[in-house]
PDB file of N, CA and C in Angstrom:
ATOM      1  N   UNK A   1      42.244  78.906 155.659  1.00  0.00           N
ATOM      2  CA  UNK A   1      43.302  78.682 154.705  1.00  0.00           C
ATOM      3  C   UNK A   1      42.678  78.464 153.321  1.00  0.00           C
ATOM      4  N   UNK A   2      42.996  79.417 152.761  1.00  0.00           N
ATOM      5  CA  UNK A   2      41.623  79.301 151.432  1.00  0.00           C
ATOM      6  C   UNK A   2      42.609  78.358 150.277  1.00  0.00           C
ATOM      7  N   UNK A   3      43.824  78.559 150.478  1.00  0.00           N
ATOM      8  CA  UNK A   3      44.340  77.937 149.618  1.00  0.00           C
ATOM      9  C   UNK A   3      44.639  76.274 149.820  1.00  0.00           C
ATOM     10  N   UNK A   4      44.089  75.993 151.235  1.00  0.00           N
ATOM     11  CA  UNK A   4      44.029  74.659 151.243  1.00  0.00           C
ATOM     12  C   UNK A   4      42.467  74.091 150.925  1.00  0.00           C
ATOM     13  N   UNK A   5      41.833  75.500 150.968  1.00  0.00           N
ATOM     14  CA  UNK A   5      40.000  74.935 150.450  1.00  0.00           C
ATOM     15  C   UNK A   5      39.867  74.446 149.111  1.00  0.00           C
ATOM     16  N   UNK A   6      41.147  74.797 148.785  1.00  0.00           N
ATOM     17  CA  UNK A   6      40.830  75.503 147.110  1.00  0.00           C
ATOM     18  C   UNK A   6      41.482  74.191 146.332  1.00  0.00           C
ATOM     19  N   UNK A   7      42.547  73.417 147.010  1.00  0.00           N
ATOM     20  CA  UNK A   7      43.446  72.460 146.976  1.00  0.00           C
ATOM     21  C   UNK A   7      42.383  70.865 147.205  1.00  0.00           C
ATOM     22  N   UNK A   8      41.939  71.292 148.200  1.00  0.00           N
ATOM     23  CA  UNK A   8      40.950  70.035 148.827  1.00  0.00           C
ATOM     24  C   UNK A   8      41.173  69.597 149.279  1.00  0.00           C
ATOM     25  N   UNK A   9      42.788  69.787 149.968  1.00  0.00           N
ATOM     26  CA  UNK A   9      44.060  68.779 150.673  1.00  0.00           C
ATOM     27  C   UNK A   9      44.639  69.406 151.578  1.00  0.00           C
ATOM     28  N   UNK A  10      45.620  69.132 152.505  1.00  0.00           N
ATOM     29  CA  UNK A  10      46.479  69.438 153.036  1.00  0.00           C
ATOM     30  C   UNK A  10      47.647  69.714 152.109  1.00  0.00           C
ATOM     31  N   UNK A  11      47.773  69.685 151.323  1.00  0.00           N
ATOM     32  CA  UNK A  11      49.369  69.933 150.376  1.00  0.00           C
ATOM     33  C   UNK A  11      48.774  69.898 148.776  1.00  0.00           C
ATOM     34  N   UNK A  12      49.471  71.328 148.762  1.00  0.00           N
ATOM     35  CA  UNK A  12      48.968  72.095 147.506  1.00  0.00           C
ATOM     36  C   UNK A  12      50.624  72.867 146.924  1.00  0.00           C
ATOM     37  N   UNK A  13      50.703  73.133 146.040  1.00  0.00           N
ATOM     38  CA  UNK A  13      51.673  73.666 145.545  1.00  0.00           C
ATOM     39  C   UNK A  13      51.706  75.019 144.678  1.00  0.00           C
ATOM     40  N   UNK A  14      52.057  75.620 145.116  1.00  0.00           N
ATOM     41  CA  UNK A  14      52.287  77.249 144.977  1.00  0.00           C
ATOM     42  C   UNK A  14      54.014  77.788 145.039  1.00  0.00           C
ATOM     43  N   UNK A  15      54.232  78.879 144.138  1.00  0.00           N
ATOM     44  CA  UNK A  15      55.352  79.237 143.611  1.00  0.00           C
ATOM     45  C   UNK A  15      55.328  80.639 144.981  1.00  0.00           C
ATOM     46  N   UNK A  16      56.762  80.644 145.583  1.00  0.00           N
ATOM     47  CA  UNK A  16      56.795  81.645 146.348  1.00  0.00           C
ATOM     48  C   UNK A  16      56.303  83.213 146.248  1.00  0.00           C
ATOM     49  N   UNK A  17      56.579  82.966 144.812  1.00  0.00           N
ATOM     50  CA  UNK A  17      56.006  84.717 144.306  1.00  0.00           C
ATOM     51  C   UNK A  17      54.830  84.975 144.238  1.00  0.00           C
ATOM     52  N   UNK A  18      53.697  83.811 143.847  1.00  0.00           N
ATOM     53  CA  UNK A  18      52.420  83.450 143.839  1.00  0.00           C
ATOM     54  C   UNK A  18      51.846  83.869 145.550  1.00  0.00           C
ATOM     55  N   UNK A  19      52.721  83.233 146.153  1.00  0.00           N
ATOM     56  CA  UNK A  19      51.779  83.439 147.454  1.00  0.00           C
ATOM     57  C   UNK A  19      52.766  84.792 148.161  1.00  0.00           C
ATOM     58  N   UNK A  20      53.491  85.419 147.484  1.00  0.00           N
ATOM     59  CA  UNK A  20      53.431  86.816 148.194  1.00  0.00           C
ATOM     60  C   UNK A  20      52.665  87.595 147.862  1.00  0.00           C
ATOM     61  N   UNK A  21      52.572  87.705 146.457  1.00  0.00           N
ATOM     62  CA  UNK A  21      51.330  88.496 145.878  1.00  0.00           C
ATOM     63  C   UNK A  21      50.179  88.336 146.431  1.00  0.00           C
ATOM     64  N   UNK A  22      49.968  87.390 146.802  1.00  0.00           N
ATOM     65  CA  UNK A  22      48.488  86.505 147.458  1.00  0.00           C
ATOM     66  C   UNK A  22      48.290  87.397 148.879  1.00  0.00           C
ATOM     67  N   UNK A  23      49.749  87.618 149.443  1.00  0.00           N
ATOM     68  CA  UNK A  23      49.440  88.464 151.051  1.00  0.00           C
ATOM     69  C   UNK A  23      49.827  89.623 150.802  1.00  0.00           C
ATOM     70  N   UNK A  24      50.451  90.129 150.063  1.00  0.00           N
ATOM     71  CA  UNK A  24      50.551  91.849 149.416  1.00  0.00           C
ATOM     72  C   UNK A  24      51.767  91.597 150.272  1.00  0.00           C
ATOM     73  N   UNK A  25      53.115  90.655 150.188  1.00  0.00           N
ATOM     74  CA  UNK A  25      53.925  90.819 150.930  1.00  0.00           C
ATOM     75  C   UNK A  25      55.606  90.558 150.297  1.00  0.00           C
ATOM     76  N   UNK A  26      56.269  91.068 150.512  1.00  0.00           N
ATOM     77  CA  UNK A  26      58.086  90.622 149.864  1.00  0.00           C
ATOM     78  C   UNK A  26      58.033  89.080 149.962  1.00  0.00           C
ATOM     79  N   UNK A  27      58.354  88.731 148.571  1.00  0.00           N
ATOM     80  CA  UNK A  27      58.736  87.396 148.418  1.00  0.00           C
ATOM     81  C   UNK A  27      59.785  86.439 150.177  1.00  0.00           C
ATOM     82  N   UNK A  28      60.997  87.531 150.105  1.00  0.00           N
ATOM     83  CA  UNK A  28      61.693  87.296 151.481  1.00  0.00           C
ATOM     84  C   UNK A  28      61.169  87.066 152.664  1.00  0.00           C
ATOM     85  N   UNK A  29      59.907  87.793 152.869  1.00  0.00           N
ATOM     86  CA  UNK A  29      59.183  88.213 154.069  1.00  0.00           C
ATOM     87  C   UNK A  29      58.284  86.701 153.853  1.00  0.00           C
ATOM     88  N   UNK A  30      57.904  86.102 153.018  1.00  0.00           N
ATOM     89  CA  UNK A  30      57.037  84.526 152.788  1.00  0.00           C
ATOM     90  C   UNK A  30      58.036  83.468 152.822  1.00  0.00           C
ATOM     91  N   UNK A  31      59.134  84.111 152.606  1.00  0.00           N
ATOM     92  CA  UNK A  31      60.128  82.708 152.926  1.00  0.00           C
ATOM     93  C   UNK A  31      60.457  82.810 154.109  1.00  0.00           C
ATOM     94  N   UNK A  32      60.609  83.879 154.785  1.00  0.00           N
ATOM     95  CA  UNK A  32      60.801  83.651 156.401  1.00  0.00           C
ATOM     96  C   UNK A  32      59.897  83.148 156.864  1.00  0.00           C
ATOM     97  N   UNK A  33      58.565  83.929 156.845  1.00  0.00           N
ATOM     98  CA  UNK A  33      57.361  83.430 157.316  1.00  0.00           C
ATOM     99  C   UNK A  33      57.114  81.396 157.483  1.00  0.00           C
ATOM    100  N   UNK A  34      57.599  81.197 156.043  1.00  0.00           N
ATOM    101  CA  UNK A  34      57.101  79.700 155.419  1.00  0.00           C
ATOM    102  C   UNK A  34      58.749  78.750 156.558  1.00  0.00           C
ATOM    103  N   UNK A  35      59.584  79.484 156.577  1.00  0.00           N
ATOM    104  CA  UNK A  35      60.659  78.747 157.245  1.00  0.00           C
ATOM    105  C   UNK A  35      60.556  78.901 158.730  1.00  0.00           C
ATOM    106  N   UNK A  36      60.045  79.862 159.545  1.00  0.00           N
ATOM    107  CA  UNK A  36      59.413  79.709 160.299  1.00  0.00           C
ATOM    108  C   UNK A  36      58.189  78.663 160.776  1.00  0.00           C
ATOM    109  N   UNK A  37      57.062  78.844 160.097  1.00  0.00           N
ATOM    110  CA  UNK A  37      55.863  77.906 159.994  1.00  0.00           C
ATOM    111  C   UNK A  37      56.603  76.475 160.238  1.00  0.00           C
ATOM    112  N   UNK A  38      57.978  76.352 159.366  1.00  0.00           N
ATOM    113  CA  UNK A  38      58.531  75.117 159.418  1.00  0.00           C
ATOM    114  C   UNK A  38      59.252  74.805 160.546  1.00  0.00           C
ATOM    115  N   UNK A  39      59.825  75.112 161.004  1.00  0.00           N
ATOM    116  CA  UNK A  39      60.370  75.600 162.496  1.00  0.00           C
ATOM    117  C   UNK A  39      59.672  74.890 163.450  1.00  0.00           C
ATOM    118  N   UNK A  40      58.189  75.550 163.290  1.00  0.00           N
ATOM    119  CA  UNK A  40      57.328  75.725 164.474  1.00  0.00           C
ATOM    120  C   UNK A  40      56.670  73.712 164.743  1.00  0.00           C
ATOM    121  N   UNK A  41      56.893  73.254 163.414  1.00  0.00           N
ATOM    122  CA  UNK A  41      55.919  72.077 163.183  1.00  0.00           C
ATOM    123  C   UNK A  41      55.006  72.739 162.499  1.00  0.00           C
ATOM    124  N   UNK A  42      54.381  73.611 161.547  1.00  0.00           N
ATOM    125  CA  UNK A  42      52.788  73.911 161.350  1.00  0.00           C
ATOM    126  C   UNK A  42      52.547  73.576 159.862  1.00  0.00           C
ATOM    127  N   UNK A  43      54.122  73.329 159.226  1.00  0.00           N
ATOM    128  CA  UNK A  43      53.960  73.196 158.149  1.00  0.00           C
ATOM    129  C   UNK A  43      55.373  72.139 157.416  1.00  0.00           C
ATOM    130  N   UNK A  44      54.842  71.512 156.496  1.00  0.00           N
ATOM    131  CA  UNK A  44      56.213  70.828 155.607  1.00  0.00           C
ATOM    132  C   UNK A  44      56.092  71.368 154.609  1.00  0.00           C
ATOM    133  N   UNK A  45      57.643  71.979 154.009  1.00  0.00           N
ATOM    134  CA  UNK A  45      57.691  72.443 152.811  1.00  0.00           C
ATOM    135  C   UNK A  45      58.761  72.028 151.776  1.00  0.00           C
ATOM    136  N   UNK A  46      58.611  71.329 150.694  1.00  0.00           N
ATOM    137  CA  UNK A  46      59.288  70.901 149.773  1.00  0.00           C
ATOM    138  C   UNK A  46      59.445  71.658 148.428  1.00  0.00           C
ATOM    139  N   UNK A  47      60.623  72.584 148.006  1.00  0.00           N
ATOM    140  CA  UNK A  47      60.136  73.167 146.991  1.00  0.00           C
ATOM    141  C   UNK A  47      58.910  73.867 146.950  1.00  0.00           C
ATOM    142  N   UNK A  48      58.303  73.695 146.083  1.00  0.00           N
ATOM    143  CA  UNK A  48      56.661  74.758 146.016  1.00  0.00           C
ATOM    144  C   UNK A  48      55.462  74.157 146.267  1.00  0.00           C
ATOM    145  N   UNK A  49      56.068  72.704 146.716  1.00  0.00           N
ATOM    146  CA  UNK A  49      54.834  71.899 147.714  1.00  0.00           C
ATOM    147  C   UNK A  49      54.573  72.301 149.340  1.00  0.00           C
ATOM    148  N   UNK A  50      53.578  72.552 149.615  1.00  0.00           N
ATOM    149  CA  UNK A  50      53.669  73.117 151.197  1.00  0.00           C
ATOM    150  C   UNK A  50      52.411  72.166 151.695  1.00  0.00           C
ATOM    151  N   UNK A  51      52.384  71.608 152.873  1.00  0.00           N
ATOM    152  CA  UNK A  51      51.901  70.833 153.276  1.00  0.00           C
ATOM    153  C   UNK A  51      51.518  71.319 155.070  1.00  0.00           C
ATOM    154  N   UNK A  52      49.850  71.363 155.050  1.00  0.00           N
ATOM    155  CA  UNK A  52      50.034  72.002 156.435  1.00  0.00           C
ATOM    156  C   UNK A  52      49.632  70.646 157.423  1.00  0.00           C
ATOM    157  N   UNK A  53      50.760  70.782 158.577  1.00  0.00           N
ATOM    158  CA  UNK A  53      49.999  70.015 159.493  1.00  0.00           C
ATOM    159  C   UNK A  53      49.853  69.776 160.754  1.00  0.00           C
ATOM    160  N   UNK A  54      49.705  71.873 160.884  1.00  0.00           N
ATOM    161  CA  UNK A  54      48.418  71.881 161.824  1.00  0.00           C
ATOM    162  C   UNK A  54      48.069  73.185 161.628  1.00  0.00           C
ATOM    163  N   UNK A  55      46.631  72.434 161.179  1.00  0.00           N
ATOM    164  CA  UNK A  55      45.856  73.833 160.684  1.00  0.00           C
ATOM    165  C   UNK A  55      44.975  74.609 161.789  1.00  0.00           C
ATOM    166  N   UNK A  56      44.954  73.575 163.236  1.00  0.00           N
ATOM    167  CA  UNK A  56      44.520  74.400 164.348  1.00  0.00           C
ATOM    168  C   UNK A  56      44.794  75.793 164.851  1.00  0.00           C
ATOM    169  N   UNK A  57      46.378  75.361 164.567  1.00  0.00           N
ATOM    170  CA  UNK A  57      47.495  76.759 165.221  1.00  0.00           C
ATOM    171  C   UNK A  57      47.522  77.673 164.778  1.00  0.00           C
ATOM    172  N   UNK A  58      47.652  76.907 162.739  1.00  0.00           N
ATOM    173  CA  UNK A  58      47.873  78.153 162.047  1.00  0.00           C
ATOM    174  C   UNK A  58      46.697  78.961 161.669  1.00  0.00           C
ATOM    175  N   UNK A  59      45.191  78.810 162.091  1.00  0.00           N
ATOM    176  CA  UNK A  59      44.407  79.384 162.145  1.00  0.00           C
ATOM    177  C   UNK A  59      43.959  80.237 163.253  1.00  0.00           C
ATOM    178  N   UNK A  60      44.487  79.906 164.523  1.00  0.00           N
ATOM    179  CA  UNK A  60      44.868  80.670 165.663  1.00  0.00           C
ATOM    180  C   UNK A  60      45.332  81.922 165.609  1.00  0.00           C
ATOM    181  N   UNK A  61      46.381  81.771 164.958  1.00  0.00           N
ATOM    182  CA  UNK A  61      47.363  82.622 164.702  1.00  0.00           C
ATOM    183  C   UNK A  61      47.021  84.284 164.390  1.00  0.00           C
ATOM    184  N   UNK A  62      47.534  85.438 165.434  1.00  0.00           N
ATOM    185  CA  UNK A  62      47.659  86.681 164.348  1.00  0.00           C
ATOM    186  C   UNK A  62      48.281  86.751 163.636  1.00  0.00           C
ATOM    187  N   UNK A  63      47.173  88.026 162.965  1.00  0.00           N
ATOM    188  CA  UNK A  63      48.155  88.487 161.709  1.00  0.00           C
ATOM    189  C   UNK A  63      49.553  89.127 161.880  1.00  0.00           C
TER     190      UNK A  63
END
């Protein structure tokens, strides 16, 4: 999760459009994704604060 390397934290804040560009992906397609993640437990998301917490899974994870 480079953007939590990059943060130094678990919860970093990024603008939805920011991190589609970031995966070459539709803004829509990162809000499902991110409301999912939320769903699952893997992540809390407040506004453009995202907070991961569990970075086991979501590093598991395919693409």
């Amino acid at each position: 999760m480079r953007l939590q390397r990059q943060a130094g934290s678990d919860t970093f804040k990024i603008a939805r459009e920011d991190l589609a560009a970031m995966a070459a992906m539709a803004t829509e397609t990162v809000s499902r994704t991110l409301s999912d993640f939320k769903e699952e437990a893997l992540i809390d998301k407040k506004g453009s604060t995202i907070t991961i917490r569990d970075l086991s899974r979501l590093t598991k994870m395919k693409n």
